[in-house]
Structure formats: C-alpha cells, structure tokens
N, C-alpha and C. Protein backbone atom coordinates (compact mmCIF):
# COMPACT_ATOMS: atom_id res chain seq x y z
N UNK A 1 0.82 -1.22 0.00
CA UNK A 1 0.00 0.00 0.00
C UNK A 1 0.86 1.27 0.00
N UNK A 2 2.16 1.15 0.46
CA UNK A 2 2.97 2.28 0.65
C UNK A 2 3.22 2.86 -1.09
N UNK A 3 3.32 2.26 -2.33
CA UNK A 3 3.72 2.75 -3.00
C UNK A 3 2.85 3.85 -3.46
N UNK A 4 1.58 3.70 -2.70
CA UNK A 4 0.60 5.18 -3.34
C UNK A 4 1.05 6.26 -2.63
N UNK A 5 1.82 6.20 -1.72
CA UNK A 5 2.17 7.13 -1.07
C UNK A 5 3.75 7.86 -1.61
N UNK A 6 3.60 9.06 -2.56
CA UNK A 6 5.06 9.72 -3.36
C UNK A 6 5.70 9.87 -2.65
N UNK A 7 7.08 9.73 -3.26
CA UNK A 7 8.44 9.58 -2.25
C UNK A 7 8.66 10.98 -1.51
N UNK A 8 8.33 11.74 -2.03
CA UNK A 8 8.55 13.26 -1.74
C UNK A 8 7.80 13.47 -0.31
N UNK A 9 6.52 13.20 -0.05
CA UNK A 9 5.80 12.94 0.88
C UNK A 9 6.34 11.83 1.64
N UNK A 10 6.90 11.30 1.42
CA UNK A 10 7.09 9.94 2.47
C UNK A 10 8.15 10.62 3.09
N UNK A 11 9.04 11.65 2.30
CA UNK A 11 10.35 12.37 3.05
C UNK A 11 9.67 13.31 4.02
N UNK A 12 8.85 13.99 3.40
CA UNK A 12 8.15 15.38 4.27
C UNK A 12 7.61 14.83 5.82
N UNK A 13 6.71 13.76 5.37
CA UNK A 13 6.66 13.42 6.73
C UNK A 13 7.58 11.81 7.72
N UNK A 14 8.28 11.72 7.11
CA UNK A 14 8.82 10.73 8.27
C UNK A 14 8.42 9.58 7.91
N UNK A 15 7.23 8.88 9.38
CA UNK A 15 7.04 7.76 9.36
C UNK A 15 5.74 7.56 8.71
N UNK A 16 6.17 7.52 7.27
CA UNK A 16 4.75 7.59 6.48
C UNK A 16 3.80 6.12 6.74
N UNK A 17 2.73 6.23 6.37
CA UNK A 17 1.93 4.49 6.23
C UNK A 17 1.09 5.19 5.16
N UNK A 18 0.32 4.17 4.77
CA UNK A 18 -0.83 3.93 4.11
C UNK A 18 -1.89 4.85 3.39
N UNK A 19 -2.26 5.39 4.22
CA UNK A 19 -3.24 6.32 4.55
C UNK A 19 -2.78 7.51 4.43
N UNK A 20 -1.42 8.40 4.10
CA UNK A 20 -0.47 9.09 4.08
C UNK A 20 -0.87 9.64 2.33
N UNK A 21 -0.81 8.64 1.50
CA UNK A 21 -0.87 9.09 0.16
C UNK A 21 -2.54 9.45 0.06
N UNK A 22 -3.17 9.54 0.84
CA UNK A 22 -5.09 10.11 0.08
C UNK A 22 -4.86 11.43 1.20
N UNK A 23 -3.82 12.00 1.57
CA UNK A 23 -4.71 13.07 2.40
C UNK A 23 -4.45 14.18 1.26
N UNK A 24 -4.67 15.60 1.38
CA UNK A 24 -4.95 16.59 0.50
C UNK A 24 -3.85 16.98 -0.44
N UNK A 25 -2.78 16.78 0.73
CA UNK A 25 -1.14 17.28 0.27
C UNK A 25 -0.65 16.88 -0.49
N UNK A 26 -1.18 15.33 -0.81
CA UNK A 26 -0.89 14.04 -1.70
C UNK A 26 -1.30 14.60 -3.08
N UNK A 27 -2.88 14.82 -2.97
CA UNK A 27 -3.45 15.40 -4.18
C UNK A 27 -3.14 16.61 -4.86
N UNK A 28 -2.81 17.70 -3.76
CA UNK A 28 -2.69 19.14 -4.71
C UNK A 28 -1.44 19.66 -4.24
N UNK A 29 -0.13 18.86 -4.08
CA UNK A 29 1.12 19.52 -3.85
C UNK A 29 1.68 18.48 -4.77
N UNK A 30 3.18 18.98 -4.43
CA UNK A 30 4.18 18.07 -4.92
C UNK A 30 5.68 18.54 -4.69
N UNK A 31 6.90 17.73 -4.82
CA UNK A 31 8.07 18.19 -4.16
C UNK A 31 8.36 19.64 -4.45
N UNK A 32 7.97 20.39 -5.32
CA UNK A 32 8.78 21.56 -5.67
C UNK A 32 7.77 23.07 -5.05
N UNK A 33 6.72 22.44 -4.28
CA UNK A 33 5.51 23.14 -3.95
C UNK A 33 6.18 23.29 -2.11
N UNK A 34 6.04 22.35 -1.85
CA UNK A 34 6.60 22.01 -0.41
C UNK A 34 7.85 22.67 0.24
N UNK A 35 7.14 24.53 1.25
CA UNK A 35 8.45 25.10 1.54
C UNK A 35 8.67 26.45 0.86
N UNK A 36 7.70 26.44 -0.37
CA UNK A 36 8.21 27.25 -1.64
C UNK A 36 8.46 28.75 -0.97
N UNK A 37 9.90 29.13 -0.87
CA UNK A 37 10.11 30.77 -0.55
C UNK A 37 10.15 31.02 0.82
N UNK A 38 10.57 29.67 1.42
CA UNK A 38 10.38 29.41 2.79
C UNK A 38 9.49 29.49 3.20
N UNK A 39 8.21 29.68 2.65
CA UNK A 39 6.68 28.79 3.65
C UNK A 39 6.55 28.28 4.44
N UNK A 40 6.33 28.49 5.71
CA UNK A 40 6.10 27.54 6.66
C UNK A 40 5.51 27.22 7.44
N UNK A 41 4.97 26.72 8.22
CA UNK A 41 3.53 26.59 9.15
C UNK A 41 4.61 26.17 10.71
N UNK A 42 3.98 26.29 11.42
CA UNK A 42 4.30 26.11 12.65
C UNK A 42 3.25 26.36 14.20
N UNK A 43 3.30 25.71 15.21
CA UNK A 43 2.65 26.28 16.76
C UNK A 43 3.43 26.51 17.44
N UNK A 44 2.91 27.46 18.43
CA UNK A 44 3.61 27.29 19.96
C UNK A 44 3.30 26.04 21.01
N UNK A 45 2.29 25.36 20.41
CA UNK A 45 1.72 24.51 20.84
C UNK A 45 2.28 23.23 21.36
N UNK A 46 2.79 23.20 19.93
CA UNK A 46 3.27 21.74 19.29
C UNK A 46 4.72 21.54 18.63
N UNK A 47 5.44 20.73 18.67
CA UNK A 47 6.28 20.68 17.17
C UNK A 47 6.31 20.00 16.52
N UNK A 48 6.82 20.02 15.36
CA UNK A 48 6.12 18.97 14.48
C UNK A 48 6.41 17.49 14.53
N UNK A 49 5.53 16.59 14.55
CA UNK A 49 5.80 15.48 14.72
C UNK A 49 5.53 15.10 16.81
N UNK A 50 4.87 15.92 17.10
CA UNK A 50 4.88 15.66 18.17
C UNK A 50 3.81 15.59 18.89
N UNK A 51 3.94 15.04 20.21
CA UNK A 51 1.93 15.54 20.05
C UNK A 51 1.55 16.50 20.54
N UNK A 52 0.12 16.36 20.64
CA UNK A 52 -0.88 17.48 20.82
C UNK A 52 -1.22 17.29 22.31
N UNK A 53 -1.45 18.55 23.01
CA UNK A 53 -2.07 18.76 24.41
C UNK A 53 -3.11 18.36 24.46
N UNK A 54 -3.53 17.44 25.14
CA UNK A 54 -5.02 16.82 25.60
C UNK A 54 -6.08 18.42 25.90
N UNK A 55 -5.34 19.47 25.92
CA UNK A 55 -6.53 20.77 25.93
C UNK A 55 -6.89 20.58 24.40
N UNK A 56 -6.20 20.04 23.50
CA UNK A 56 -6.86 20.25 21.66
C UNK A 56 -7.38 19.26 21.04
N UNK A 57 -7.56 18.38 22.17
CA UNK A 57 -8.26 16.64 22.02
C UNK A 57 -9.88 16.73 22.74
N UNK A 58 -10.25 15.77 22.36
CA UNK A 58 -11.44 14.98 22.85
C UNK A 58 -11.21 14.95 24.65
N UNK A 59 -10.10 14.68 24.94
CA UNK A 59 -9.87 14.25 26.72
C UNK A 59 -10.16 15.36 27.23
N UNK A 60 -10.61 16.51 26.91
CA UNK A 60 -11.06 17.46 27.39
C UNK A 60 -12.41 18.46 27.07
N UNK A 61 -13.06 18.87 28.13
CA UNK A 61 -14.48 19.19 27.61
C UNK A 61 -14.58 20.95 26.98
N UNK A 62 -13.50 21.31 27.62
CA UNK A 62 -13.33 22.67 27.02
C UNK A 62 -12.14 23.05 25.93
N UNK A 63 -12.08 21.70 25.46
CA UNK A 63 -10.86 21.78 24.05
C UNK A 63 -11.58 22.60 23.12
N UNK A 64 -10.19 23.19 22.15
CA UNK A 64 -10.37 24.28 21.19
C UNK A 64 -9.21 23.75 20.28
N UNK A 65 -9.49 24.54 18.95
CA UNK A 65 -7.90 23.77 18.14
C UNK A 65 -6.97 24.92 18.98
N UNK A 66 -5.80 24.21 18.47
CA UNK A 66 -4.74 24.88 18.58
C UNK A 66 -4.15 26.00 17.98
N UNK A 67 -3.46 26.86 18.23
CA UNK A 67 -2.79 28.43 17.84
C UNK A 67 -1.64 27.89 16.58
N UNK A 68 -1.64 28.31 15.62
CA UNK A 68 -0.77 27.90 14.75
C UNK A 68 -0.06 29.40 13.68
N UNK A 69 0.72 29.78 13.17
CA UNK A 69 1.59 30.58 12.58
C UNK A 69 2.36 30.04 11.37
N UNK A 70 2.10 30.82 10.58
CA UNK A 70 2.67 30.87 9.58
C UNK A 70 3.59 32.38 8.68
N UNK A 71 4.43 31.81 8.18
CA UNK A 71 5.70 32.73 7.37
C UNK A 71 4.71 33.21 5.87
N UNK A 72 5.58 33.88 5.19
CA UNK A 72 4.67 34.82 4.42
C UNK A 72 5.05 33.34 3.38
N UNK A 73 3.26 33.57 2.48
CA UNK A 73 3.67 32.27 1.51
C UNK A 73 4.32 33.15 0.53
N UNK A 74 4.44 32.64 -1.07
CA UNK A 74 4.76 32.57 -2.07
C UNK A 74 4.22 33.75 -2.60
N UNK A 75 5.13 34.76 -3.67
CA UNK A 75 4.13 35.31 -3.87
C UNK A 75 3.20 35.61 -5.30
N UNK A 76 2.35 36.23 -5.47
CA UNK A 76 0.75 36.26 -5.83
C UNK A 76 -0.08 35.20 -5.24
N UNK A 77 0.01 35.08 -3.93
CA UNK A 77 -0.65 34.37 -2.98
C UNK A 77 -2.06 35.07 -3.10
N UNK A 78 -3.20 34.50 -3.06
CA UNK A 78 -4.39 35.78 -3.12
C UNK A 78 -5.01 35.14 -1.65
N UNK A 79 -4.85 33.42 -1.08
CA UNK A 79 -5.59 33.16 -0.61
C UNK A 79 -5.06 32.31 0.35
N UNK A 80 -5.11 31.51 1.36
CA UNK A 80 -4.46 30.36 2.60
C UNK A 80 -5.89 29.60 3.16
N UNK A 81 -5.59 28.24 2.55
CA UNK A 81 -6.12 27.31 2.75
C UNK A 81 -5.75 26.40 3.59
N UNK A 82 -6.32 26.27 4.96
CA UNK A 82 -5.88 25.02 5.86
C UNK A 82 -6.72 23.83 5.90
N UNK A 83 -6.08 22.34 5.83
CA UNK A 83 -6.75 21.17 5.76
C UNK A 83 -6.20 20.55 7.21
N UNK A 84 -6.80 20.18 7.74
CA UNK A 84 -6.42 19.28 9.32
C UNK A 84 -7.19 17.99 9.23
N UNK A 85 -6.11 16.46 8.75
CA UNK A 85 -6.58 15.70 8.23
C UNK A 85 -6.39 14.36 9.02
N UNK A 86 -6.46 13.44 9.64
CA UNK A 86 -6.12 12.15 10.33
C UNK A 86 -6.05 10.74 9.05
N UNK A 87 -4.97 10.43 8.57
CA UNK A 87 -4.88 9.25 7.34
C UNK A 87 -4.86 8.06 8.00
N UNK A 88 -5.05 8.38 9.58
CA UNK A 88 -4.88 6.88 10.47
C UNK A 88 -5.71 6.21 10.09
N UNK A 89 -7.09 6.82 10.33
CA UNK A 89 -8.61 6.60 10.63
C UNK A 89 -8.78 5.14 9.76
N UNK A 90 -9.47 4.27 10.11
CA UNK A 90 -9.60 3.24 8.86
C UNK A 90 -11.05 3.48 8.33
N UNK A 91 -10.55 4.39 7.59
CA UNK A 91 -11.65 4.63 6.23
C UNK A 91 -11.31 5.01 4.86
N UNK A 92 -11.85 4.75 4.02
CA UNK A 92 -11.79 5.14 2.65
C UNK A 92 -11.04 6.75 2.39
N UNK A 93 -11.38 7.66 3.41
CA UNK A 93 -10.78 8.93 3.04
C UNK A 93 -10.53 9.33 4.36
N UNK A 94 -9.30 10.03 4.39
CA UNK A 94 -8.44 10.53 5.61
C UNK A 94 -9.49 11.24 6.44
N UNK A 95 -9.91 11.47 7.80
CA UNK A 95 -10.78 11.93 8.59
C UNK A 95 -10.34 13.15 8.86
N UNK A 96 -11.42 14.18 8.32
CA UNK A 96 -10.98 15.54 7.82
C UNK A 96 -11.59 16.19 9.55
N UNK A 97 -10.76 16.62 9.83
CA UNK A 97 -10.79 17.62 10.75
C UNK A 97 -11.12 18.91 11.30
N UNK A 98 -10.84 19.58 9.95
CA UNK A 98 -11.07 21.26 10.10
C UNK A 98 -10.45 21.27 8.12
N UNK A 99 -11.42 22.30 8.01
CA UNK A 99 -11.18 23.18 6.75
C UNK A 99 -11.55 24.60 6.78
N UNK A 100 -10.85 24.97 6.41
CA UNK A 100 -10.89 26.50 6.68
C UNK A 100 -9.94 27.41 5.80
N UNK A 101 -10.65 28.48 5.13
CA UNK A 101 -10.07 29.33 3.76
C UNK A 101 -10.44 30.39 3.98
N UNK A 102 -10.10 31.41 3.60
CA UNK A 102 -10.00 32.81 3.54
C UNK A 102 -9.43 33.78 4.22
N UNK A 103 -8.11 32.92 4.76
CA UNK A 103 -7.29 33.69 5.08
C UNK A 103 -6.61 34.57 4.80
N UNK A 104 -6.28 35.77 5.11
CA UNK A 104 -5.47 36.94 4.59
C UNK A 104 -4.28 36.27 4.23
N UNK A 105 -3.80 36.52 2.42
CA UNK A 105 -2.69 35.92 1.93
C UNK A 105 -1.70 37.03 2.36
N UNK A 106 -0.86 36.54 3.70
CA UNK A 106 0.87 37.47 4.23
C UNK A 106 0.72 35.92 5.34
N UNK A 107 2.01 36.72 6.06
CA UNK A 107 2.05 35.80 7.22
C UNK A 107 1.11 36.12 7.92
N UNK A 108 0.83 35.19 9.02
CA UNK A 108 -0.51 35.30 10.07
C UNK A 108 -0.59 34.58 10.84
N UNK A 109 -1.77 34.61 11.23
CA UNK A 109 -1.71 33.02 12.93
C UNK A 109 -3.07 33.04 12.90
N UNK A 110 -3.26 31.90 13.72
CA UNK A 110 -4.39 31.86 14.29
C UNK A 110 -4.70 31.26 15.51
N UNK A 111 -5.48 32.11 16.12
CA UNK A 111 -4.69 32.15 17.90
C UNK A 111 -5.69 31.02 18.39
N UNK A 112 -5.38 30.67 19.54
CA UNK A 112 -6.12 29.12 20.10
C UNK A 112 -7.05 29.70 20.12
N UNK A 113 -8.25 28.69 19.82
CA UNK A 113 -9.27 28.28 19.67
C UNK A 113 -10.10 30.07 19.36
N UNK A 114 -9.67 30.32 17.98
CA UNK A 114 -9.90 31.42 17.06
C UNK A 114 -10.77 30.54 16.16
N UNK A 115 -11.78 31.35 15.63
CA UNK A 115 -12.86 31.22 14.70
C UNK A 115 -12.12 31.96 13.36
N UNK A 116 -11.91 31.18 12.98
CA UNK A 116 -11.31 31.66 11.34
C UNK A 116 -12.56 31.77 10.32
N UNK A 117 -12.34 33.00 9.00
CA UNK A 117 -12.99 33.67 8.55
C UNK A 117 -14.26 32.44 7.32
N UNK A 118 -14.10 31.52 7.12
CA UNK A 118 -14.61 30.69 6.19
C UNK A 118 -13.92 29.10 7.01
N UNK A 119 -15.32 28.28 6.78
CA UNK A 119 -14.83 26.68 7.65
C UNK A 119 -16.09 26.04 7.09
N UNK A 120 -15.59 24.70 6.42
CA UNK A 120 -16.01 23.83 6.03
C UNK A 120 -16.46 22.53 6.78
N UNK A 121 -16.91 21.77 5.99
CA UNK A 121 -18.00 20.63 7.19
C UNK A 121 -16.38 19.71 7.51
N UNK A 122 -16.33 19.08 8.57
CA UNK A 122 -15.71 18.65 8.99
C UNK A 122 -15.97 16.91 8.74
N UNK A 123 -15.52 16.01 9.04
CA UNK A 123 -16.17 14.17 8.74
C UNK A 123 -17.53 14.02 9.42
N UNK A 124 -17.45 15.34 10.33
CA UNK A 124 -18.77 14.62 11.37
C UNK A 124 -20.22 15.76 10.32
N UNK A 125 -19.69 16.52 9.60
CA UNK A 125 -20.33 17.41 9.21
C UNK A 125 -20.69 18.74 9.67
N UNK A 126 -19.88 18.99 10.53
CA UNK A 126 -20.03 20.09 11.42
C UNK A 126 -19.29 20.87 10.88
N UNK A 127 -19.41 22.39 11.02
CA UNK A 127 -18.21 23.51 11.07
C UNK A 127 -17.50 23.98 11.72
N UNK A 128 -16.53 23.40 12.30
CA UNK A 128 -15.65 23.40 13.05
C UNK A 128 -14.59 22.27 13.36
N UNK A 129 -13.42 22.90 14.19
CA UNK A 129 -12.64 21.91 14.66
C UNK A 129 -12.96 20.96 15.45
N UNK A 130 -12.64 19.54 14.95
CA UNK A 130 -13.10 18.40 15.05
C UNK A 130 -12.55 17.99 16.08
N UNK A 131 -12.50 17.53 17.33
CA UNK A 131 -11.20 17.21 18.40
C UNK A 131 -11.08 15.89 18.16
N UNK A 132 -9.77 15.43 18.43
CA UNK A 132 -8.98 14.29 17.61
C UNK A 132 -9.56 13.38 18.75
N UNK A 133 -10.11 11.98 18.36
CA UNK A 133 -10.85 11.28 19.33
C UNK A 133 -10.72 9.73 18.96
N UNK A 134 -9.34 9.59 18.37
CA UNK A 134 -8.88 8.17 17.79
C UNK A 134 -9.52 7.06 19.30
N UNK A 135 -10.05 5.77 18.66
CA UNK A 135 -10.20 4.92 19.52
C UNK A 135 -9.18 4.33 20.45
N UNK A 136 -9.22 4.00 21.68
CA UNK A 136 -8.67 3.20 22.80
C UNK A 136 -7.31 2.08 22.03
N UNK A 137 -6.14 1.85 22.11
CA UNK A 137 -5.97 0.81 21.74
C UNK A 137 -5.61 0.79 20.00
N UNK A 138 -5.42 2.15 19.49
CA UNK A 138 -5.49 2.29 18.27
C UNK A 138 -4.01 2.73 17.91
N UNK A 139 -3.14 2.78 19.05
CA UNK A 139 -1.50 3.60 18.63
C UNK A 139 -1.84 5.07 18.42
N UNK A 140 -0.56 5.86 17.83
CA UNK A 140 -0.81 7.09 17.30
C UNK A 140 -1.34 7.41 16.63
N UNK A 141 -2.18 8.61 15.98
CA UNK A 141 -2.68 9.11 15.24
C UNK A 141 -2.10 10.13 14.73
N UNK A 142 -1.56 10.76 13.52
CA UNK A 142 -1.33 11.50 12.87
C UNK A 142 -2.55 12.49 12.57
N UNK A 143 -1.92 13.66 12.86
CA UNK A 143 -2.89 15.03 12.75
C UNK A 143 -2.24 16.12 11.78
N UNK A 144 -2.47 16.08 10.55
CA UNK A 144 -1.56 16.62 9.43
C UNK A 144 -2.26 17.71 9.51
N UNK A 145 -1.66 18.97 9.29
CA UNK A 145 -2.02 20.68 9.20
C UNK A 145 -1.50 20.57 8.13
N UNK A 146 -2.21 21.14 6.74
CA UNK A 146 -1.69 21.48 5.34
C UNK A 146 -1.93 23.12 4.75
N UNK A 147 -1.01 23.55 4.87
CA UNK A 147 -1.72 25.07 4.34
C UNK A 147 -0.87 24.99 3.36
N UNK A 148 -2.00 26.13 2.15
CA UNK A 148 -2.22 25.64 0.88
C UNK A 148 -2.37 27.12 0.73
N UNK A 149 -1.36 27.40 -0.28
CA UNK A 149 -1.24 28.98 -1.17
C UNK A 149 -2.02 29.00 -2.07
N UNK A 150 -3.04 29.75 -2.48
CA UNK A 150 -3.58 29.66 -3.70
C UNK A 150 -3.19 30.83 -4.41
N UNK A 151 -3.38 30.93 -6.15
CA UNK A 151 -3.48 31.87 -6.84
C UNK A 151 -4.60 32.60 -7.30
N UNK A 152 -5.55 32.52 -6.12
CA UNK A 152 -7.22 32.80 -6.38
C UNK A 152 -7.74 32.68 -5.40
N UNK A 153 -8.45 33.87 -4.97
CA UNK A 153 -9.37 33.84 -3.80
C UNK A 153 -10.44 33.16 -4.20
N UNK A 154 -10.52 32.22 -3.19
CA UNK A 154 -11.78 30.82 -3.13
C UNK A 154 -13.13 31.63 -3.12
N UNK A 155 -13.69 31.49 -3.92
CA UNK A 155 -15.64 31.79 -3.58
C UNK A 155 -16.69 30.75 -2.63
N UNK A 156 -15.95 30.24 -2.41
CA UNK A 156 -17.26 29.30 -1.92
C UNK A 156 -17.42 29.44 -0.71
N UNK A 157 -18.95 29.43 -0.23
CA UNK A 157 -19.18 29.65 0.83
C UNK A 157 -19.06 28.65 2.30
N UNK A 158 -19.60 29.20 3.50
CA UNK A 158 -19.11 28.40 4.37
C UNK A 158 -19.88 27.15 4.04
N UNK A 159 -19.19 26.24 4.90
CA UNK A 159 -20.14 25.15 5.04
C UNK A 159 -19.81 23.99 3.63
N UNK A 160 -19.00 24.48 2.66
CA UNK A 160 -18.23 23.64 1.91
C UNK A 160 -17.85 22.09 2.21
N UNK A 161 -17.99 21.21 1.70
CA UNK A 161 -17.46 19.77 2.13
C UNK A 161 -15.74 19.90 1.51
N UNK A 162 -15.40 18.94 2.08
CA UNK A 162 -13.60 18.84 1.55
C UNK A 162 -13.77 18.28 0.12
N UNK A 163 -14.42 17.81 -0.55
CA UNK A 163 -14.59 17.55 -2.29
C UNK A 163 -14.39 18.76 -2.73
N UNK A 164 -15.78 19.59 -2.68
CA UNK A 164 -15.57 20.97 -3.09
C UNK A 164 -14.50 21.90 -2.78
N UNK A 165 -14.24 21.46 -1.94
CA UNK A 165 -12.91 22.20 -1.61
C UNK A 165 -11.47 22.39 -2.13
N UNK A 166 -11.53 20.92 -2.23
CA UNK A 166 -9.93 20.20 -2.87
C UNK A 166 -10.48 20.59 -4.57
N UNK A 167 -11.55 20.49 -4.97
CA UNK A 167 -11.64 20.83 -6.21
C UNK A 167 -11.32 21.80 -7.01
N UNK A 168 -12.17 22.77 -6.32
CA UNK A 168 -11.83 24.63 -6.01
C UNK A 168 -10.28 24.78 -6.19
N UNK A 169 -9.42 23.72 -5.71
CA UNK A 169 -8.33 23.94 -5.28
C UNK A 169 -7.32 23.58 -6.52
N UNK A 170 -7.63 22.91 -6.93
CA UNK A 170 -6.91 22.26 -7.53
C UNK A 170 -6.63 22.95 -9.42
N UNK A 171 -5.17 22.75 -9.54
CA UNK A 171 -4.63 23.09 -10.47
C UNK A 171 -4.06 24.98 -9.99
N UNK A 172 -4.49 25.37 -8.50
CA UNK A 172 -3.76 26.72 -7.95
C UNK A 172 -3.13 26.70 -6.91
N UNK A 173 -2.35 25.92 -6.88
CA UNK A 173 -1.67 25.91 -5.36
C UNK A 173 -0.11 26.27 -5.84
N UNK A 174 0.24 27.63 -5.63
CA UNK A 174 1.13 28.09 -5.24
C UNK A 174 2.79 27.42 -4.39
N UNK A 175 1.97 27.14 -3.23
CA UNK A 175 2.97 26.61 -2.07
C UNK A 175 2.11 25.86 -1.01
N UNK A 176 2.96 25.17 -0.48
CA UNK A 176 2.38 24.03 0.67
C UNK A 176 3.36 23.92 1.81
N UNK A 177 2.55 24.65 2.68
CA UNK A 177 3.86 24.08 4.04
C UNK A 177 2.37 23.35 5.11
N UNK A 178 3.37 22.40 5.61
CA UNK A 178 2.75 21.13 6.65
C UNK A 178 3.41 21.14 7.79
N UNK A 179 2.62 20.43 8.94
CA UNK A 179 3.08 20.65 10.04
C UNK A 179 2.47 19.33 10.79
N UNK A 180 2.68 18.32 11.67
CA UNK A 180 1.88 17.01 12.14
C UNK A 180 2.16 17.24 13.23
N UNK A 181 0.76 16.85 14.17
CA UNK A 181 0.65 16.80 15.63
C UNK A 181 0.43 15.24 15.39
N UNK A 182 0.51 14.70 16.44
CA UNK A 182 0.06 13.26 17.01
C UNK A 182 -0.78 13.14 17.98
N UNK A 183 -1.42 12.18 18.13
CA UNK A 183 -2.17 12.31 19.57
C UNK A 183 -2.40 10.78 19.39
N UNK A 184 -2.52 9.52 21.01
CA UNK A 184 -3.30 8.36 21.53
C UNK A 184 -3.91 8.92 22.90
N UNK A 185 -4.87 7.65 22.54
CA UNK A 185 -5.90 7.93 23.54
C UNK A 185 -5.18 6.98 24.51
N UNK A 186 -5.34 7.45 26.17
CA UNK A 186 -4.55 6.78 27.05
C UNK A 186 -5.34 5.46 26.87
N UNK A 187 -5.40 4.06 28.02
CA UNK A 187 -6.06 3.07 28.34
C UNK A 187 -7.80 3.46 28.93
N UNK A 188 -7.15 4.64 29.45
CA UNK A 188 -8.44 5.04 30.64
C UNK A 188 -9.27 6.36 30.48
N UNK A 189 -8.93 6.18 28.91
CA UNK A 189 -9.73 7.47 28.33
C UNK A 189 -11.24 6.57 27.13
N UNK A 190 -11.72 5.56 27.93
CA UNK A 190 -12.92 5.21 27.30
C UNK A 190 -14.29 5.44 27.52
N UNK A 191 -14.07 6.56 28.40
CA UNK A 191 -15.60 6.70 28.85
C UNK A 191 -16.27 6.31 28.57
N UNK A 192 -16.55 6.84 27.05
CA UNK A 192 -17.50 6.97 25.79
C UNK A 192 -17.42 5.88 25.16
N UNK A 193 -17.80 4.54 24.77
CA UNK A 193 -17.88 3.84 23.97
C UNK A 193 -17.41 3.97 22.93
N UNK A 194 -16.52 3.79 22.23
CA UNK A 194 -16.15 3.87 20.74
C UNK A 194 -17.14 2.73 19.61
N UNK A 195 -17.46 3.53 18.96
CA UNK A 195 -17.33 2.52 17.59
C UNK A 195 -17.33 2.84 16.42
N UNK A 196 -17.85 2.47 15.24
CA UNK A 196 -17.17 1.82 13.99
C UNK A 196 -17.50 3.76 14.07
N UNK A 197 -18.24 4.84 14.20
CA UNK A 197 -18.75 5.81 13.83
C UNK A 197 -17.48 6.70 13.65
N UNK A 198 -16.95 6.56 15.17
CA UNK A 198 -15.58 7.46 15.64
C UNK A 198 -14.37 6.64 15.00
N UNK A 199 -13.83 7.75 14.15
CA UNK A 199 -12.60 7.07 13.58
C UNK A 199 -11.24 7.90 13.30
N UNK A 200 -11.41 9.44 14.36
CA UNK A 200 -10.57 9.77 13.95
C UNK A 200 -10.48 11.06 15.50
C-alpha cells in the first residue's frame, strides 16, 4: 500500500503508512511546492511530529484547536487554505478535521481556539474543529495541518465539504507548508464507547 504514497511525501513526513498518500497534500502539492520561498507553518503549541495537548483533544471538555503561525507564503498568494486531516482513521478517506479558507494571503496566525474567517464541514459534518478522538488501543494518530497557497481567492461559501474544496483547489496551489501533531488515547480514556462511527 505504501507505494501510493510519493516519495517526496514519504520524506516530508517521516514515518509515512498507508493512509499518508489520500490526504490533500498528496493530491494538490508536490516536491517543488513544499516550503516554496520558505513557507512555513508552525505552533507554539506543538512541534512537528509531536503531540498534541489533551486541551486540543477529545480528553477534554473545554478543548479548542490549537494556535498555529505561519511565514509569508509565495508570492501572488491571493488566498491560505488550511486542511487538518487524520490518514490513520480506517476509512476510505483521511478523517478531515477542520477546513478552513479565507485567510489573509501574508504571514498570520491563528490564535487558540480562534474562529477563522470561512470553515467547512468537517467528517462529522459540522463547522468546526473536530477534536482528535482516535479509539482506545489504536497507537498514534497522525494530525496533518496542510496550508495551501492559492493563486485565487476561493468563492465558496461556508459550510463547503472537503470535495468541493480540494476541487476549487486544484490546479492553484502556489505553495504548501505542513506541520503534524500526534495524539493516543490513554487506556483510561474510554468513557465513551467507541465505535465503527468514531474514527478519527
């Protein structure tokens, strides 16, 4: 299964698997996109490859996403597109997290648990950040942040699914800088019953 996953991506992130080649970055980047002009995404939160504070998870009832920053993209940037994607999940398509566009194209941030200007349905269908809620017993989960330069301010309104989105997207992406949180659920974080529903 690894060979769907491009070598370029398998470098960007590390310990690639499976599920690595369908998330967004796969589809609308590629090595020479990745970085472009020094692009870069980053938290105070987090670093990359590392995990996430149980305040930006499910283990907590007053979780919010996390504060994240970025360097000025590429330029004729018109637009900044973020995808927050889980390729763990065992499903057909990476368990989309948060989408969210219309960001002012310079550098910028977006401060914890900030309502950004345009946000798309999330896996559960909601608008908003999804808190990462991988099952009991499942290892790590990969939490990929993809921001995405466009050469065109996106029209579409809120409430967009990630199809329409990646569509919109595609054939204008500028630059791509990524950033991965991780997160497992302890032993004794089952309150809630898991099943086949929760997958990410």
């Amino acid at each position: 299964m690894l060979e769907h996953v491009p070598a370029w991506l398998g470098r960007l992130l590390g310990d690639v698997r499976a599920g690595h080649g369908k998330l967004a970055v796969a589809r609308l980047g590629d090595e020479g996109l990745v970085g472009t002009a020094g692009f870069a995404l980053s938290s105070a939160a987090f670093a990359d490859g590392e995990p996430l504070d149980p305040s930006f998870t499910a283990d907590e009832e007053d979780a919010v996403a996390p504060p994240l920053h970025w360097t000025q993209p590429p330029a004729g940037t018109q637009d900044l597109v973020l995808v927050v994607e889980d390729p763990d999940a065992p499903a057909p398509q990476p368990f989309c997290h948060w989408l969210v566009w219309g960001l002012q194209p310079g550098a910028g941030q977006l401060l914890e648990g900030e309502t950004p200007p345009r946000v798309g349905k999330n896996a559960y269908g909601n608008s908003e950040w999804l808190l990462p809620d991988p099952p009991t017993g499942h290892g790590p989960h990969d939490y990929v942040f993809q921001l995405f330069a466009l050469d065109l301010p996106l029209t579409l309104m809120p409430g967009a699914s990630r199809d329409e989105l990646l569509a919109a997207m595609e054939g204008h992406v500028l630059g791509v800088a990524v950033l991965t949180g991780t997160y497992v659920r302890s032993e004794g974080d089952d309150d809630d019953a898991w099943d086949e529903d929760d997958e990410g």
